[in-house]
C-alpha atoms as a PDB file:
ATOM      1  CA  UNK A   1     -52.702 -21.300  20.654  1.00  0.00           C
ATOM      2  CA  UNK A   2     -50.500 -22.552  23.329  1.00  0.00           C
ATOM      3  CA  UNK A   3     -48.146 -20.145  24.930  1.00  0.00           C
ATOM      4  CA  UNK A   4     -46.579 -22.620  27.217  1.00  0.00           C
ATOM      5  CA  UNK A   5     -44.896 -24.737  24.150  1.00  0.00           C
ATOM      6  CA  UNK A   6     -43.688 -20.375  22.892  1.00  0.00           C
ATOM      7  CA  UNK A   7     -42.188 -20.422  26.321  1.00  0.00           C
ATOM      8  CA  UNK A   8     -40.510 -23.481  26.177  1.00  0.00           C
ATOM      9  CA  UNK A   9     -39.064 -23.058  23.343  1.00  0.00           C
ATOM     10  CA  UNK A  10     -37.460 -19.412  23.969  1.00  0.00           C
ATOM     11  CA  UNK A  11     -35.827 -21.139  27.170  1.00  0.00           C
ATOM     12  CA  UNK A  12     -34.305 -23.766  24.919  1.00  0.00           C
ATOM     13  CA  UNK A  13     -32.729 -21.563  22.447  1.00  0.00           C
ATOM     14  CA  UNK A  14     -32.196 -18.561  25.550  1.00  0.00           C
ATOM     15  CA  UNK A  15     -33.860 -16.098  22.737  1.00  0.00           C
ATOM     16  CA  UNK A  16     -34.680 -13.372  24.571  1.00  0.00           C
ATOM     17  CA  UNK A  17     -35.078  -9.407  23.795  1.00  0.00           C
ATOM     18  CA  UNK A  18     -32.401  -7.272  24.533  1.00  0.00           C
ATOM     19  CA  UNK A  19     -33.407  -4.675  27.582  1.00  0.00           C
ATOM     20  CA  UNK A  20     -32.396  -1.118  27.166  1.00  0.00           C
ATOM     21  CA  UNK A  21     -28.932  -1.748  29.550  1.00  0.00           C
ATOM     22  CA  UNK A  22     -27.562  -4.239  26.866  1.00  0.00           C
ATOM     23  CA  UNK A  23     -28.002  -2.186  24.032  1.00  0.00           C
ATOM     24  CA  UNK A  24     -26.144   0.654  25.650  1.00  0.00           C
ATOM     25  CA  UNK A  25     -23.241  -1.482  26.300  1.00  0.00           C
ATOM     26  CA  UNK A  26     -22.563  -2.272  22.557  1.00  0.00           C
ATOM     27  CA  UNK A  27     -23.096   0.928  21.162  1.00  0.00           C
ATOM     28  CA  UNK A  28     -20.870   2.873  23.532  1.00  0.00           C
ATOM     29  CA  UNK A  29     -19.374   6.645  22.661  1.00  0.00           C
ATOM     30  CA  UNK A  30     -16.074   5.760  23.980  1.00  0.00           C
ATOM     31  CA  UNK A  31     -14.530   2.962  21.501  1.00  0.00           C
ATOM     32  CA  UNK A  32     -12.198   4.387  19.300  1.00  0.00           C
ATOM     33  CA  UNK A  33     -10.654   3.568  15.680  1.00  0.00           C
ATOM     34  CA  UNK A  34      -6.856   2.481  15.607  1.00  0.00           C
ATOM     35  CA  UNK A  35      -5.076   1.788  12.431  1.00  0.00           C
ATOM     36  CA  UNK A  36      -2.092  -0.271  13.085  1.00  0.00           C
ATOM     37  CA  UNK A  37       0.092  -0.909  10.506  1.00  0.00           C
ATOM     38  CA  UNK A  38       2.859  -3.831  10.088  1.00  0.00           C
ATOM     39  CA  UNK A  39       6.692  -3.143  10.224  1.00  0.00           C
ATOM     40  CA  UNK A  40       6.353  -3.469   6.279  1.00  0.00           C
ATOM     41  CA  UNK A  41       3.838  -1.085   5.888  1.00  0.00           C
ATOM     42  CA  UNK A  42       5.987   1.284   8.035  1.00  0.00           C
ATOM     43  CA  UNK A  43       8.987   0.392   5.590  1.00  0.00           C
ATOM     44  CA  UNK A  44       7.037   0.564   2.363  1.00  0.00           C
ATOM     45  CA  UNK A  45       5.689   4.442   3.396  1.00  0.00           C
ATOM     46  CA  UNK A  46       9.256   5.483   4.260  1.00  0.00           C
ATOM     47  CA  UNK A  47      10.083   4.127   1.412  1.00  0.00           C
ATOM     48  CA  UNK A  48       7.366   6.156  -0.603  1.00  0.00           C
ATOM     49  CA  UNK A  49       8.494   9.173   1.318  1.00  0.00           C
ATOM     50  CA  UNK A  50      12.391   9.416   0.492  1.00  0.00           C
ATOM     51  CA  UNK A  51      10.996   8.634  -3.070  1.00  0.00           C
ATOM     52  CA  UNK A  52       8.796  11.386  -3.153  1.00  0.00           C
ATOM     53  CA  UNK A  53      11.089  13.578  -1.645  1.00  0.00           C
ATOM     54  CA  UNK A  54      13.793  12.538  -4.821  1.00  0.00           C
ATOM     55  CA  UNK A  55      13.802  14.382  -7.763  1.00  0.00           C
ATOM     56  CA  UNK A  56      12.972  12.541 -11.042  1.00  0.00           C
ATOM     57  CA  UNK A  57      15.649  14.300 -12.866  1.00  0.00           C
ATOM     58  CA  UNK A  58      19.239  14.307 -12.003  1.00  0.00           C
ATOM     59  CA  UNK A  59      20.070  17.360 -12.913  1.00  0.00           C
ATOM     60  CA  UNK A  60      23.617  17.401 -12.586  1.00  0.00           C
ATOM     61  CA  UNK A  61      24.217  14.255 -14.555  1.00  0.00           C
ATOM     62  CA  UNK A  62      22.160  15.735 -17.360  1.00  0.00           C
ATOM     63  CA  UNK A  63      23.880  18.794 -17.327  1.00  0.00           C
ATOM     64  CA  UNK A  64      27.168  17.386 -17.680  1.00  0.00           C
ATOM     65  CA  UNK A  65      26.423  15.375 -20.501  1.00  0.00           C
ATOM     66  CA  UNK A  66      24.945  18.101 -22.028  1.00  0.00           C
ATOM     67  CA  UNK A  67      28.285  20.248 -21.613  1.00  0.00           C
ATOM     68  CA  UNK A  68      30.595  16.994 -23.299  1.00  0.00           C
ATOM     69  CA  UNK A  69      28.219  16.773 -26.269  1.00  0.00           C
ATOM     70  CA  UNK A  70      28.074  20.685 -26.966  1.00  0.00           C
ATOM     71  CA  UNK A  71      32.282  20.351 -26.016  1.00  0.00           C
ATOM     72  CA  UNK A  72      32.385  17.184 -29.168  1.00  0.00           C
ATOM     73  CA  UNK A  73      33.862  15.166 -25.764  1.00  0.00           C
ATOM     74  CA  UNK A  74      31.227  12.876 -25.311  1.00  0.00           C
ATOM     75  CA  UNK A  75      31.706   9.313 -26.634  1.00  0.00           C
ATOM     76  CA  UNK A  76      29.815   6.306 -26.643  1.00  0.00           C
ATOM     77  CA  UNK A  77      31.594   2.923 -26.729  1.00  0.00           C
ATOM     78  CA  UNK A  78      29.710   1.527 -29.991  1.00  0.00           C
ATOM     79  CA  UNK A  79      30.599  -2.427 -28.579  1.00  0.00           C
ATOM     80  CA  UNK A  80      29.106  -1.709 -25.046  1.00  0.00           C
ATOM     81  CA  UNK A  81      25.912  -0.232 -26.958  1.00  0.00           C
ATOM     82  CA  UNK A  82      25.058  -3.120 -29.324  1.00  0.00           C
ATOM     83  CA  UNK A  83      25.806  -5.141 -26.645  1.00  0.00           C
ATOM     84  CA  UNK A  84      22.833  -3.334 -24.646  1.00  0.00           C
ATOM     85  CA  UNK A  85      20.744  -3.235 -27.414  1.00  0.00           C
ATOM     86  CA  UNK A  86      21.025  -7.023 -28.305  1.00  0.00           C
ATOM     87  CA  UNK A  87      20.193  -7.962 -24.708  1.00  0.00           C
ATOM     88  CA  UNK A  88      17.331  -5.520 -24.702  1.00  0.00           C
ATOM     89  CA  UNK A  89      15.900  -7.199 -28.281  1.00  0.00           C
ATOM     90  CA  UNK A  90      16.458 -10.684 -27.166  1.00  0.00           C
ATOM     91  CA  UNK A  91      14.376 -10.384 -24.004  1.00  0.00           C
ATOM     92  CA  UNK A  92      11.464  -9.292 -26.623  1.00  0.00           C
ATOM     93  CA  UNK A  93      11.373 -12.528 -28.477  1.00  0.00           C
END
């Protein structure tokens, strides 16, 4: 076997073992994880926060229709509603 040609080689491709200095310096205790987020990001969890913070239910608006159809006062314009509904049916087909 002929180390010399080993040697050679290792100096062409610079293969070489890693000493005990090196291997410190890439697994260092002081790096630290960072999340960074875009200016979207930032606007899409605002976003999610004034929803969350919104009820699902507007109360008031449901109570006062409530009050107009216990009152007889509520009334629903029958033209406006088939026109809604056609739309709505259309889309489907």
């Amino acid at each position: 076997m002929r180390i010399d040609a080993y040697n050679q080689i290792q100096q062409i491709y610079g293969t070489k073992k890693l000493s005990k200095v090196e291997e410190k310096k890439t697994t260092g205790a002081n790096f630290k994880d960072q999340l960074l987020l875009s200016a979207t990001a930032q606007d899409a969890s605002a976003a999610k926060k004034a929803l969350s913070a919104t009820p699902d239910v507007r109360q008031n608006l449901v109570n006062s229709i409530k009050e107009r159809i216990d009152n007889d006062t509520y009334e629903v314009d029958m033209e406006d509603f088939a026109g809604k509904l056609l739309e709505k049916y259309s889309g489907l087909f």
